[in-house]
C-alpha atoms as a PDB file:
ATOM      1  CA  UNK A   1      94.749  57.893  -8.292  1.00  0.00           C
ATOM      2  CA  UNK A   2      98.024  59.944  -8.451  1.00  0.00           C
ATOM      3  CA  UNK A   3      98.187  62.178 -11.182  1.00  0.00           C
ATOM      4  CA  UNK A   4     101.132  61.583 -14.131  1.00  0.00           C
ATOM      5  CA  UNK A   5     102.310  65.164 -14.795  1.00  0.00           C
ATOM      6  CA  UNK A   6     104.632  64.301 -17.789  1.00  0.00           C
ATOM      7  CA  UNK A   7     101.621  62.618 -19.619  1.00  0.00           C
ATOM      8  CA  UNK A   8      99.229  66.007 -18.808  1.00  0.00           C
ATOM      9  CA  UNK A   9     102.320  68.250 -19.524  1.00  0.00           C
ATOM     10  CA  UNK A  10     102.520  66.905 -22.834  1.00  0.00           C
ATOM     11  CA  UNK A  11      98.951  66.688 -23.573  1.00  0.00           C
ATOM     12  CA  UNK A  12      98.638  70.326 -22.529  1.00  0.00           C
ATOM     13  CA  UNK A  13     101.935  71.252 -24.599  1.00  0.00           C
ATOM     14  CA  UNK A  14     100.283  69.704 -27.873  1.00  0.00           C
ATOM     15  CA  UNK A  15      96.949  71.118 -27.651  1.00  0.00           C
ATOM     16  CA  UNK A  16      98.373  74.626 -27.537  1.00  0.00           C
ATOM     17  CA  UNK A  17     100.460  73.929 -30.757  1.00  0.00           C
ATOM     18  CA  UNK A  18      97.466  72.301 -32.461  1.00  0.00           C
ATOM     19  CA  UNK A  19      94.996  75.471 -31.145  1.00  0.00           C
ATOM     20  CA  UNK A  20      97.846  77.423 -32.567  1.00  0.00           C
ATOM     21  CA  UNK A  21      98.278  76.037 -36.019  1.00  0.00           C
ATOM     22  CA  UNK A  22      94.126  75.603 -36.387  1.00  0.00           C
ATOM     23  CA  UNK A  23      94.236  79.122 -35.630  1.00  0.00           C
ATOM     24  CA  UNK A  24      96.447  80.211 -38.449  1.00  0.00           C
ATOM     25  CA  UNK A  25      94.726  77.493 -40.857  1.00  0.00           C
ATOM     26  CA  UNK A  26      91.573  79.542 -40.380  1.00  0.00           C
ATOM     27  CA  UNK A  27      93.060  82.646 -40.564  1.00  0.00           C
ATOM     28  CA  UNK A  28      94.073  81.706 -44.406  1.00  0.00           C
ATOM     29  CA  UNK A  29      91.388  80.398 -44.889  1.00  0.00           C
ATOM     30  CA  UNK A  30      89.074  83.523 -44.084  1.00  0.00           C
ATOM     31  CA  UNK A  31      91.166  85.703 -46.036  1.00  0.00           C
ATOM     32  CA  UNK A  32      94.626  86.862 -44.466  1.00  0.00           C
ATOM     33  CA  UNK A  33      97.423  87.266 -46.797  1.00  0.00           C
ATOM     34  CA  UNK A  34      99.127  84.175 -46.524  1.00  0.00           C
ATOM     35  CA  UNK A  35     102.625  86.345 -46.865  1.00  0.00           C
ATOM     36  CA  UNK A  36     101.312  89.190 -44.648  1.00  0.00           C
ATOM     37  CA  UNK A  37     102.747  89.771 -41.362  1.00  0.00           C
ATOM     38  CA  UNK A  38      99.809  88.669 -39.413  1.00  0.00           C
ATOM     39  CA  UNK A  39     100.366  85.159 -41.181  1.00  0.00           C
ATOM     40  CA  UNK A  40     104.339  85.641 -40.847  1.00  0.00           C
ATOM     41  CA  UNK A  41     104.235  86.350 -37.270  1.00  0.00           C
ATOM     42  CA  UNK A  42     101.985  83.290 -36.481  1.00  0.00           C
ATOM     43  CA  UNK A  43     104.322  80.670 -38.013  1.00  0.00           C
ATOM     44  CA  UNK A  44     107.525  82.559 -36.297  1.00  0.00           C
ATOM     45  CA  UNK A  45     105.520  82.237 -33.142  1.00  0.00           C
ATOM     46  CA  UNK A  46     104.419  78.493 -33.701  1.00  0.00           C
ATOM     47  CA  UNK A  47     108.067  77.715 -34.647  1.00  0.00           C
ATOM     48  CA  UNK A  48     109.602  79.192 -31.489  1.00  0.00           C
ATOM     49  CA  UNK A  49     106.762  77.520 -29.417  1.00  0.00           C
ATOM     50  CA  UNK A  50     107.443  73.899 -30.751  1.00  0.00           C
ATOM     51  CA  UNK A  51     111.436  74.717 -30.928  1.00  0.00           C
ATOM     52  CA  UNK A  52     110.725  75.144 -26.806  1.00  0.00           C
ATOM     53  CA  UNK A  53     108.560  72.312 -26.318  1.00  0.00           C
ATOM     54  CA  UNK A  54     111.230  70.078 -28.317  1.00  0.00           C
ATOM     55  CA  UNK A  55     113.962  71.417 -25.722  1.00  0.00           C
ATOM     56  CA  UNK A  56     111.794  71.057 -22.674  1.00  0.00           C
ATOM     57  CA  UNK A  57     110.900  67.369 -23.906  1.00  0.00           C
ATOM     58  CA  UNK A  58     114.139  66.676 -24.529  1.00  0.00           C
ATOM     59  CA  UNK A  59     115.422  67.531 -20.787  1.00  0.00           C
ATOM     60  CA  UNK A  60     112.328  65.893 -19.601  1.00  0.00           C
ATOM     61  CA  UNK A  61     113.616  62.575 -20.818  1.00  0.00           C
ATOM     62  CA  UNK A  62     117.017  63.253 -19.475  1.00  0.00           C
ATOM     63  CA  UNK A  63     115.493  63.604 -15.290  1.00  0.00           C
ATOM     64  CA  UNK A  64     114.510  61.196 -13.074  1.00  0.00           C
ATOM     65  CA  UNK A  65     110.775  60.394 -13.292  1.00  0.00           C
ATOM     66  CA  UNK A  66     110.077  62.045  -9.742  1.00  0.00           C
ATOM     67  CA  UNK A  67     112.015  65.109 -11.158  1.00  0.00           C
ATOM     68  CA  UNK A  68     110.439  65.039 -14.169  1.00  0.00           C
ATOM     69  CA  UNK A  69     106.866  65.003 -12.469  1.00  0.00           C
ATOM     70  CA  UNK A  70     107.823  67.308 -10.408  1.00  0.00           C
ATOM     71  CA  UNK A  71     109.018  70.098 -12.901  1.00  0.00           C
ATOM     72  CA  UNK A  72     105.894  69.093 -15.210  1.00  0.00           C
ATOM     73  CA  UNK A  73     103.651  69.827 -12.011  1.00  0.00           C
ATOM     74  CA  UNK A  74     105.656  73.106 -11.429  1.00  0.00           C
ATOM     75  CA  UNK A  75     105.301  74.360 -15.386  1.00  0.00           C
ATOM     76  CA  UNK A  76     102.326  73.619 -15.274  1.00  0.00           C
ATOM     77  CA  UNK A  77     101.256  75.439 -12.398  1.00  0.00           C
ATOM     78  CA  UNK A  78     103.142  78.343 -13.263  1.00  0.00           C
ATOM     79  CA  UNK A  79     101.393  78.523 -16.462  1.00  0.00           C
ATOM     80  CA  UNK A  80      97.927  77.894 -15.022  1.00  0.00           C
ATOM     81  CA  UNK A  81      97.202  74.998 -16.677  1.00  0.00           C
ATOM     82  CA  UNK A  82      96.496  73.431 -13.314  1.00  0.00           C
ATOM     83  CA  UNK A  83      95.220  75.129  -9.692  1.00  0.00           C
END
């Protein structure tokens, strides 16, 4: 069975941003000031991730569906989400 890049793209693309915003929940949780820059930095950094993902989705639906599997397999690679 071929493999559908876009679907594992996004799957990979949303588990980082949920890893990222579990992360932050339990850093509040055990104790970090919720307005210290730890905390700060997180949420800049989750809102920049998600801003990207939003843009990459967006061209996504804009290609071709061979592009489109094509530069999810590519990202992907190049990330090492994939060997």
């Amino acid at each position: 069975m071929k493999n559908d890049w876009i679907e594992l793209w996004f799957a990979d693309k949303t588990s980082i941003i949920n890893t990222m915003r579990n992360n932050l929940a339990s850093d509040v949780k055990a104790g970090y000031d919720p307005n210290g820059h730890s905390i700060r930095k997180q949420i800049v950094d989750i809102e920049e991730y998600e801003s990207q993902f939003n843009r990459d989705a967006d061209r996504i639906k804009e290609m071709d569906p061979g592009k489109a599997q094509h530069w999810c397999y590519i990202d992907l690679k190049k990330r090492g989400a994939i060997s």
